[in-house]
C-alpha atoms as a PDB file:
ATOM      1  CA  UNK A   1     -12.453  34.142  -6.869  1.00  0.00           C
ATOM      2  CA  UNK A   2     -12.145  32.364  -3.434  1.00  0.00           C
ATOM      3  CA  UNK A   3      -8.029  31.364  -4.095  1.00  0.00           C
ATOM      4  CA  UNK A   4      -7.172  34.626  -5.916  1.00  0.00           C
ATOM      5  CA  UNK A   5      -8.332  36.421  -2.712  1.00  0.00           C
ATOM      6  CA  UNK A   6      -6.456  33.999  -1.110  1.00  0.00           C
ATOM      7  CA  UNK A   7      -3.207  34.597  -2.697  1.00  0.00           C
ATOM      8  CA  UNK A   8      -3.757  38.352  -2.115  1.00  0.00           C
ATOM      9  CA  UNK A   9      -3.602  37.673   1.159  1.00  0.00           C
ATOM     10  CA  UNK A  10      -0.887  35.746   1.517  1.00  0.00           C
ATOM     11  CA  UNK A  11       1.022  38.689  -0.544  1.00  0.00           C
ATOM     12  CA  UNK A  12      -0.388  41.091   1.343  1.00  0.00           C
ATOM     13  CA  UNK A  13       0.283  39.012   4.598  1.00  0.00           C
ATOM     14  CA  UNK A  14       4.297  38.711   3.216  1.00  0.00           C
ATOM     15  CA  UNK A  15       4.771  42.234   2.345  1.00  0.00           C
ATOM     16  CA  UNK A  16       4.095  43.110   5.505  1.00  0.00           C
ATOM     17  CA  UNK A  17       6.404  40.529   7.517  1.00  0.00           C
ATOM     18  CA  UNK A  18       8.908  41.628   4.604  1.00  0.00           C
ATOM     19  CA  UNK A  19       8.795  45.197   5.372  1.00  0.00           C
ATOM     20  CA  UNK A  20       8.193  44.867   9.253  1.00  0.00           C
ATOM     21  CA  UNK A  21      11.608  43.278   9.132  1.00  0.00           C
ATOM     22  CA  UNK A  22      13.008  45.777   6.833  1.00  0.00           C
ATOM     23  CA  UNK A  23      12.108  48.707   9.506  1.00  0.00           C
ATOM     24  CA  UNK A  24      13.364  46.662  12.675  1.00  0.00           C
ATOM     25  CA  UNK A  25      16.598  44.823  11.563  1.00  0.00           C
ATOM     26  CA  UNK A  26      17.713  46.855   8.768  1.00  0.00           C
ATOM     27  CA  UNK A  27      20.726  49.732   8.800  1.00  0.00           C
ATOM     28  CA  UNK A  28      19.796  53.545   9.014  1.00  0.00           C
ATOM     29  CA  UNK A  29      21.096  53.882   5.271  1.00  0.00           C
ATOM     30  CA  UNK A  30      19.110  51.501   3.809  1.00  0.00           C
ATOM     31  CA  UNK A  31      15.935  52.762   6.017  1.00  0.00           C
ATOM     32  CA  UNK A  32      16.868  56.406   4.520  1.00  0.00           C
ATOM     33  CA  UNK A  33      16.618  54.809   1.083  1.00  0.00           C
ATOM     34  CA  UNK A  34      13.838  53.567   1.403  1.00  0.00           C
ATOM     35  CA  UNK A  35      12.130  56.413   3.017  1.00  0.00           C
ATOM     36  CA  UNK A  36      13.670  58.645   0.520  1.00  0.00           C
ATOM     37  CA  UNK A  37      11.928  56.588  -2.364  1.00  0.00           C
ATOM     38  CA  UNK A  38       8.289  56.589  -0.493  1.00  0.00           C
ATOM     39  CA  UNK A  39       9.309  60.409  -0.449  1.00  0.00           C
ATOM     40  CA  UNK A  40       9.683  60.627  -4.389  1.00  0.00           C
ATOM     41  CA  UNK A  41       6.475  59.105  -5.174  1.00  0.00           C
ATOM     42  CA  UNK A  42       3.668  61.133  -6.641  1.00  0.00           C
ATOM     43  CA  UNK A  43       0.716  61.575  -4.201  1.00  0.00           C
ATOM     44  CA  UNK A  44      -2.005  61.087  -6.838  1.00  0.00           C
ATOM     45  CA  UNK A  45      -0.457  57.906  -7.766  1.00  0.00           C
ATOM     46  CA  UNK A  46       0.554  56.614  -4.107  1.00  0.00           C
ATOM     47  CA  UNK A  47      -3.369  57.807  -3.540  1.00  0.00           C
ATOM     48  CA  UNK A  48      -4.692  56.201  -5.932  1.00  0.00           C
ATOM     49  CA  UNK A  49      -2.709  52.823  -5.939  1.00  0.00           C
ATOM     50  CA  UNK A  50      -3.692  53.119  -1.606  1.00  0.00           C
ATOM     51  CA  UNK A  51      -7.224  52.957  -2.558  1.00  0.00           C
ATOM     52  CA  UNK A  52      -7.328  50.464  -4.974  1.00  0.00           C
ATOM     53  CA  UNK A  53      -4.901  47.992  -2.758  1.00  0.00           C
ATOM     54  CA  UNK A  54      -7.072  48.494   0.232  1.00  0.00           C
ATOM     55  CA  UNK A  55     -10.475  47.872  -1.569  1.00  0.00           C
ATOM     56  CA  UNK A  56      -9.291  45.140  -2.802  1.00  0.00           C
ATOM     57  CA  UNK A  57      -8.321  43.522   0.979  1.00  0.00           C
ATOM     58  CA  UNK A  58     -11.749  44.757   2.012  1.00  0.00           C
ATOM     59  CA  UNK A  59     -13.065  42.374  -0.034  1.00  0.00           C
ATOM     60  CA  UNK A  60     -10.597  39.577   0.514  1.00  0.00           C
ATOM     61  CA  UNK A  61     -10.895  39.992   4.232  1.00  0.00           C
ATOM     62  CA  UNK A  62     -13.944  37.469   3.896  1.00  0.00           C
ATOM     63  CA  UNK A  63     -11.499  34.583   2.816  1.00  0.00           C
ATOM     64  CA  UNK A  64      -9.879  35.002   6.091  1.00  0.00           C
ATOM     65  CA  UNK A  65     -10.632  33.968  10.168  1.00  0.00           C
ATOM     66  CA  UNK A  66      -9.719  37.688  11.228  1.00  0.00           C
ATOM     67  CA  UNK A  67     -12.039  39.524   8.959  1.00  0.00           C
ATOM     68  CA  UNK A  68     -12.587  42.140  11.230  1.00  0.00           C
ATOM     69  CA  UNK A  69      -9.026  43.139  11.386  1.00  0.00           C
ATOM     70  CA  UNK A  70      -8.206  43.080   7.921  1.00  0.00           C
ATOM     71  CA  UNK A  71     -11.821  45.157   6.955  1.00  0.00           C
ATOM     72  CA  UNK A  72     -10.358  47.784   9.910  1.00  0.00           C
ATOM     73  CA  UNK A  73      -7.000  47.456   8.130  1.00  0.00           C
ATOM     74  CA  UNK A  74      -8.377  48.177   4.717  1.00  0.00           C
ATOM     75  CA  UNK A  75     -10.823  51.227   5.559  1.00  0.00           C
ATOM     76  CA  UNK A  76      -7.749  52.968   7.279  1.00  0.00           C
ATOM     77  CA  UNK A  77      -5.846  52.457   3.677  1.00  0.00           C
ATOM     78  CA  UNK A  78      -8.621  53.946   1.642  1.00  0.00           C
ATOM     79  CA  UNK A  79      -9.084  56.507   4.232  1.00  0.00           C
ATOM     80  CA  UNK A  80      -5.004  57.409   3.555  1.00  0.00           C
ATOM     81  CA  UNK A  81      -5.638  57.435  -0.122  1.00  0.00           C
ATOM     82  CA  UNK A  82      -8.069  59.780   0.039  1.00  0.00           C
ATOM     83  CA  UNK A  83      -6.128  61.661   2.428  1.00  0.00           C
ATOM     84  CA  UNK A  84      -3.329  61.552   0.090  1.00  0.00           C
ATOM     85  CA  UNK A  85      -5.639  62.783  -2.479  1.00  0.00           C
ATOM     86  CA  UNK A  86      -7.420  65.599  -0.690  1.00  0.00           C
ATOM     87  CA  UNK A  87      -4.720  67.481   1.238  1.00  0.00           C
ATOM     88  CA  UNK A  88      -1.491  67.056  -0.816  1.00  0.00           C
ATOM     89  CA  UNK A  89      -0.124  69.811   0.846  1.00  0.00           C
ATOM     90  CA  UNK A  90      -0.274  68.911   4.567  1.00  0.00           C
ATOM     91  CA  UNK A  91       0.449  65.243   3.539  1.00  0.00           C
ATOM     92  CA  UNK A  92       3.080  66.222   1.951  1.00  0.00           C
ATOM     93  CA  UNK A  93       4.798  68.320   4.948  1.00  0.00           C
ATOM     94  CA  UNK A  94       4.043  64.991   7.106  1.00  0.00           C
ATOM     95  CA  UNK A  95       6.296  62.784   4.497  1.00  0.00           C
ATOM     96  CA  UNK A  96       9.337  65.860   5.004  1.00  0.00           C
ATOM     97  CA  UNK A  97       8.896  64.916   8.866  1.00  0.00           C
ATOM     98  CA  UNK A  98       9.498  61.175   7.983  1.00  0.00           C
ATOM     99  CA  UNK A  99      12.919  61.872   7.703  1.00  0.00           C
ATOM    100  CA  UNK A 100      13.520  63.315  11.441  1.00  0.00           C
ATOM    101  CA  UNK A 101      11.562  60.262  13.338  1.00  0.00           C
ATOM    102  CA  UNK A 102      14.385  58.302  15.831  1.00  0.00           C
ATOM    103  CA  UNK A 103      15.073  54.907  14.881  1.00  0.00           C
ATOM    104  CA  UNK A 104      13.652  53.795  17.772  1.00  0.00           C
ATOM    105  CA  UNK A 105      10.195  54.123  16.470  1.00  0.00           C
ATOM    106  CA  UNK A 106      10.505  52.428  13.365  1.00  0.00           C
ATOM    107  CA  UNK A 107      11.841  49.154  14.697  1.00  0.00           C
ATOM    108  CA  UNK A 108       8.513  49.940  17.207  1.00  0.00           C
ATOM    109  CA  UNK A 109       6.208  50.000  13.730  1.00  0.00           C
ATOM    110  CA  UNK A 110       8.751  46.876  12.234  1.00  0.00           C
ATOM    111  CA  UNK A 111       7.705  44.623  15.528  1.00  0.00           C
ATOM    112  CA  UNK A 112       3.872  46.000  15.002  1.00  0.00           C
ATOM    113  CA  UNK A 113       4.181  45.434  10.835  1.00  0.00           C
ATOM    114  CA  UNK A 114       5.565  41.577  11.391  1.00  0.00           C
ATOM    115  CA  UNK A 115       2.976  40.822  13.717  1.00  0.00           C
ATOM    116  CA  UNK A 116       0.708  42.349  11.422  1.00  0.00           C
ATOM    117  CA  UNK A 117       1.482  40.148   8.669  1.00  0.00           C
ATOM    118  CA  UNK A 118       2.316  37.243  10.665  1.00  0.00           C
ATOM    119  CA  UNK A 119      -1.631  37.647  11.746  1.00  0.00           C
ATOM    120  CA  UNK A 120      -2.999  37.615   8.329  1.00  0.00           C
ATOM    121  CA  UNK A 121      -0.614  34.756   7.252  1.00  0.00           C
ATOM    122  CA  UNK A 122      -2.085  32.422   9.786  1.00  0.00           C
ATOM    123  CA  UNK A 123      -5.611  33.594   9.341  1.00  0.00           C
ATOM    124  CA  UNK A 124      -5.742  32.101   5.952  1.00  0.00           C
END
């Protein structure tokens, strides 16, 4: 169980670098694509696929030297699944604000996602 966590986390670890650089180096149109996508997807399913994803790095958190971070990590994605779950609605007038956010702060949450990820890569 000890190397499939392991491999989790160094997915998890490079979808974050992967997206981190997507947000801070990438063009405006493929941003708005890929906004526009996270914008299409159901909220049950994003919910529920939050929830499982971050239960499952609670528990792989242990095979790593920054457990702590990764536990915080994973209790703020369960607590956006349920979110996403519980109030639809207001989540869903949050995603129609996604689109208006400056540039600026999504190469700000790119830097913070590489780091991220860079983080859990070398905690393994």
């Amino acid at each position: 169980m000890g190397n499939l966590m392991r491999i989790y986390l160094y997915a998890f670890g490079i979808m974050w670098v992967i997206m981190g650089a997507l947000f801070a180096f990438a063009t405006e149109s493929i941003r708005i694509k890929f906004i526009n996508k996270i914008l299409k997807m159901d909220l049950k399913i994003g919910g529920t696929i939050a929830i499982t994803l971050s239960i499952l790095l609670i528990i792989a958190a242990y095979y790593n030297r920054y457990t702590l971070l990764i536990v915080f990590l994973g209790f703020i994605g369960v607590i956006k699944g349920v979110l996403a779950l519980t109030l639809s609605e207001k989540v869903d007038r949050f995603r129609k604000k996604m689109e208006v956010i400056p540039n600026s702060v999504y190469k700000a949450l790119g830097v913070f996602m590489i780091i991220v990820g860079s983080i859990v890569l070398m905690g393994i």
